[in-house]
N, C-alpha and C. Protein backbone atom coordinates (compact mmCIF):
# COMPACT_ATOMS: atom_id res chain seq x y z
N UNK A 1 8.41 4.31 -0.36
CA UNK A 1 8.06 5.56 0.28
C UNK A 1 8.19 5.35 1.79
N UNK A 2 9.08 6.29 2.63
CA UNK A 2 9.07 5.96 3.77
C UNK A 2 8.15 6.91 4.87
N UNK A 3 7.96 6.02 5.88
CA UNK A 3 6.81 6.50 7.19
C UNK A 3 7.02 8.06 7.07
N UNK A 4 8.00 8.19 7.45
CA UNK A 4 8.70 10.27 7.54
C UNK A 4 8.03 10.68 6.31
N UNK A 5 7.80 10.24 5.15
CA UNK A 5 7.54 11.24 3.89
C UNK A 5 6.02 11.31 4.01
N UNK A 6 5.04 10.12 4.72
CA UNK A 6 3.64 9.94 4.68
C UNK A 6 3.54 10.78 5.61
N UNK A 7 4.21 10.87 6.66
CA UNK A 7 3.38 11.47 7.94
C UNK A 7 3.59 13.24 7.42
N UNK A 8 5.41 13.48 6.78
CA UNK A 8 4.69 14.47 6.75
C UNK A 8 4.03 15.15 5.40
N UNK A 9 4.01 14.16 4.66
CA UNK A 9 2.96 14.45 3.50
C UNK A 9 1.53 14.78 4.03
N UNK A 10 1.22 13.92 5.27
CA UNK A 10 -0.39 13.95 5.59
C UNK A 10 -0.26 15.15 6.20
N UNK A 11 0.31 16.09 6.71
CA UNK A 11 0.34 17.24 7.50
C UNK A 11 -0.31 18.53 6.35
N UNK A 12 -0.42 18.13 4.95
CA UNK A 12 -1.02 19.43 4.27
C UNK A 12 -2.28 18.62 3.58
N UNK A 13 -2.86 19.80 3.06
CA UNK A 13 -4.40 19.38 2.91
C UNK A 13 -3.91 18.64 1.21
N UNK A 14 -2.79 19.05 0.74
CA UNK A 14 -2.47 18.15 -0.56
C UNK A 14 -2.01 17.05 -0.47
N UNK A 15 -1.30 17.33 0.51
CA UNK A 15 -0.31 15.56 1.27
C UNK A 15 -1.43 14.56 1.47
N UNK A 16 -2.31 15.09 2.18
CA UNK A 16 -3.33 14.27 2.72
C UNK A 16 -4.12 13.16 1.71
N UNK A 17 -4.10 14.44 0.67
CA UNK A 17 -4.93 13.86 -0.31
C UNK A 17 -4.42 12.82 -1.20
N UNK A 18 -2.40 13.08 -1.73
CA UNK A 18 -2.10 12.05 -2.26
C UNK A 18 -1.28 10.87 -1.13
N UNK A 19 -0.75 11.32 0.12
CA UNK A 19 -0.17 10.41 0.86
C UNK A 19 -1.48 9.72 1.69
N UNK A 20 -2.42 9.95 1.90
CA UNK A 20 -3.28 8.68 2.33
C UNK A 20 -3.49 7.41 1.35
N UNK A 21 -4.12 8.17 0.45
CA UNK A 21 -3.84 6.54 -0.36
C UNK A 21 -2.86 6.01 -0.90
N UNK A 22 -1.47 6.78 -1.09
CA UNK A 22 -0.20 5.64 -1.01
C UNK A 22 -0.28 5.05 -0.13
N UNK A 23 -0.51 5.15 1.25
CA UNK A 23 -0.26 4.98 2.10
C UNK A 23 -1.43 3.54 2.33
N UNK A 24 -2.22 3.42 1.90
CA UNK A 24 -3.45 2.55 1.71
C UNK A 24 -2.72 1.16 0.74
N UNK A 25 -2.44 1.98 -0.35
CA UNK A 25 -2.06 1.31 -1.07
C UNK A 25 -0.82 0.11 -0.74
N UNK A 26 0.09 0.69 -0.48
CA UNK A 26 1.34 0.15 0.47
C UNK A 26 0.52 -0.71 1.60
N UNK A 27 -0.40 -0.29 2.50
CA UNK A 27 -0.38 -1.67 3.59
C UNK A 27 -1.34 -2.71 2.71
N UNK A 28 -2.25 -2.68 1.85
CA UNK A 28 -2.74 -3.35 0.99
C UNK A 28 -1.85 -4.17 -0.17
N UNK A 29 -1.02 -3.48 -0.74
CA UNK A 29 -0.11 -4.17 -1.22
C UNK A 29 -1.06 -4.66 -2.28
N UNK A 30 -1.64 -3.29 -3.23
CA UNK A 30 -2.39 -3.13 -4.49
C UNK A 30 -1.35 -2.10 -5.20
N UNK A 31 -2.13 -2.52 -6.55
CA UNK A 31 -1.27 -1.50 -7.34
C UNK A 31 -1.40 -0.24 -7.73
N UNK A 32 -2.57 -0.01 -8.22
CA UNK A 32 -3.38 0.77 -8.56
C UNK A 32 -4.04 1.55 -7.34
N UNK A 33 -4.34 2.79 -7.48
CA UNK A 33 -5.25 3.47 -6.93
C UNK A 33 -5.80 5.16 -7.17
N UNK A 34 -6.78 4.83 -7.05
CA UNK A 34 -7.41 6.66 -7.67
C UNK A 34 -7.41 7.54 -6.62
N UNK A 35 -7.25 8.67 -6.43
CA UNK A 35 -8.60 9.52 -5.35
C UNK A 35 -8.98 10.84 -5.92
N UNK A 36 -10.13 11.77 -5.73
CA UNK A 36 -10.98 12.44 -6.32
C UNK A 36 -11.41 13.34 -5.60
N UNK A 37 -11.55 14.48 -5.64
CA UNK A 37 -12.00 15.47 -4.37
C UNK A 37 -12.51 16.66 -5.25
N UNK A 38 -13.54 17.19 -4.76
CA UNK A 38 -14.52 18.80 -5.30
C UNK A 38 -13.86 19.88 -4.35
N UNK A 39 -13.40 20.37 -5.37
CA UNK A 39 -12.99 21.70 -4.69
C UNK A 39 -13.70 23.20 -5.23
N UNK A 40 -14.80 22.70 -5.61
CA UNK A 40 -15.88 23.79 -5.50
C UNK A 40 -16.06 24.65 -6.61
N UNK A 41 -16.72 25.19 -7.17
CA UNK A 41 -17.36 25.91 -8.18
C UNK A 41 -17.04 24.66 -9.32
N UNK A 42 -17.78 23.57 -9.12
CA UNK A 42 -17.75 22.63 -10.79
C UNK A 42 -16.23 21.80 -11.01
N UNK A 43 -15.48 22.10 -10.02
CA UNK A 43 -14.17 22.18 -10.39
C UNK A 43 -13.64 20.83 -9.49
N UNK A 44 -13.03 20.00 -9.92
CA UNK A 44 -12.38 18.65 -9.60
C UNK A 44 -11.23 18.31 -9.36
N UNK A 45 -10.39 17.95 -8.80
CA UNK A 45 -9.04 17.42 -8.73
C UNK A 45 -9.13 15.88 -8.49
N UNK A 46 -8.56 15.29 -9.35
CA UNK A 46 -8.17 13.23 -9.24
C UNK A 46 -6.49 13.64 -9.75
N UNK A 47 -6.15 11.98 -9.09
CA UNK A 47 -5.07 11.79 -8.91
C UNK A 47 -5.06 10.36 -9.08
N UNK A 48 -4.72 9.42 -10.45
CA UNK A 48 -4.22 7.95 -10.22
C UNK A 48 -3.09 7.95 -9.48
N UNK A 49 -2.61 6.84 -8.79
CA UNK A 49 -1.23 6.33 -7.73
C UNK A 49 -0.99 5.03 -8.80
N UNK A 50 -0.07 4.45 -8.22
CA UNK A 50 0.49 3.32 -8.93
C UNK A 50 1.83 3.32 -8.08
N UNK A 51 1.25 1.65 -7.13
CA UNK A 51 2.23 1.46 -6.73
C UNK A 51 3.51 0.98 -7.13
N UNK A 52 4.83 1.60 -7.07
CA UNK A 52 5.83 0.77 -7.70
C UNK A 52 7.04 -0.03 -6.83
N UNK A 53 6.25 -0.04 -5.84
CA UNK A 53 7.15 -0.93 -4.65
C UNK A 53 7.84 -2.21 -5.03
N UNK A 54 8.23 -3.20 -4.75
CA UNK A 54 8.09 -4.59 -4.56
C UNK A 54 7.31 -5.21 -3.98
N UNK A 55 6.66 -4.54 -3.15
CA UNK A 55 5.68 -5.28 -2.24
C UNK A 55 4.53 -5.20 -2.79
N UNK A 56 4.17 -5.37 -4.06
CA UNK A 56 2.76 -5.12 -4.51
C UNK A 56 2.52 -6.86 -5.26
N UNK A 57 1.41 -7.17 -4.41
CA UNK A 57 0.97 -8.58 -4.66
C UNK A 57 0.29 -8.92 -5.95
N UNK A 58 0.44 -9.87 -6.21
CA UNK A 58 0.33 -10.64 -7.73
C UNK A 58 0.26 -9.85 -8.99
């Protein structure tokens, strides 16, 4: 995933939500990752990631 697609993924309130933690994920150089957000009346949005880079350690 390149810098141009994160930055402007982070520019919407959806980008934000799944390009920060690729973006986590990638300088960590993990594989896995969740994120989870309330968007009000009871109601939830998650998202697993899974990094599929090469650069993902052991």
């Amino acid at each position: 995933m390149s810098d141009a697609y994160l930055y402007a993924a982070a520019r919407t309130p959806f980008g934000r939500f799944n390009g920060t933690p690729a973006k986590v994920l990638r300088e960590r150089r993990e594989r896995w990752g969740v994120a989870a957000i309330c968007i009000g009346v009871g109601q939830t949005l998650a998202v697993v990631l899974e990094n599929v880079t090469d650069e993902v350690s052991g």
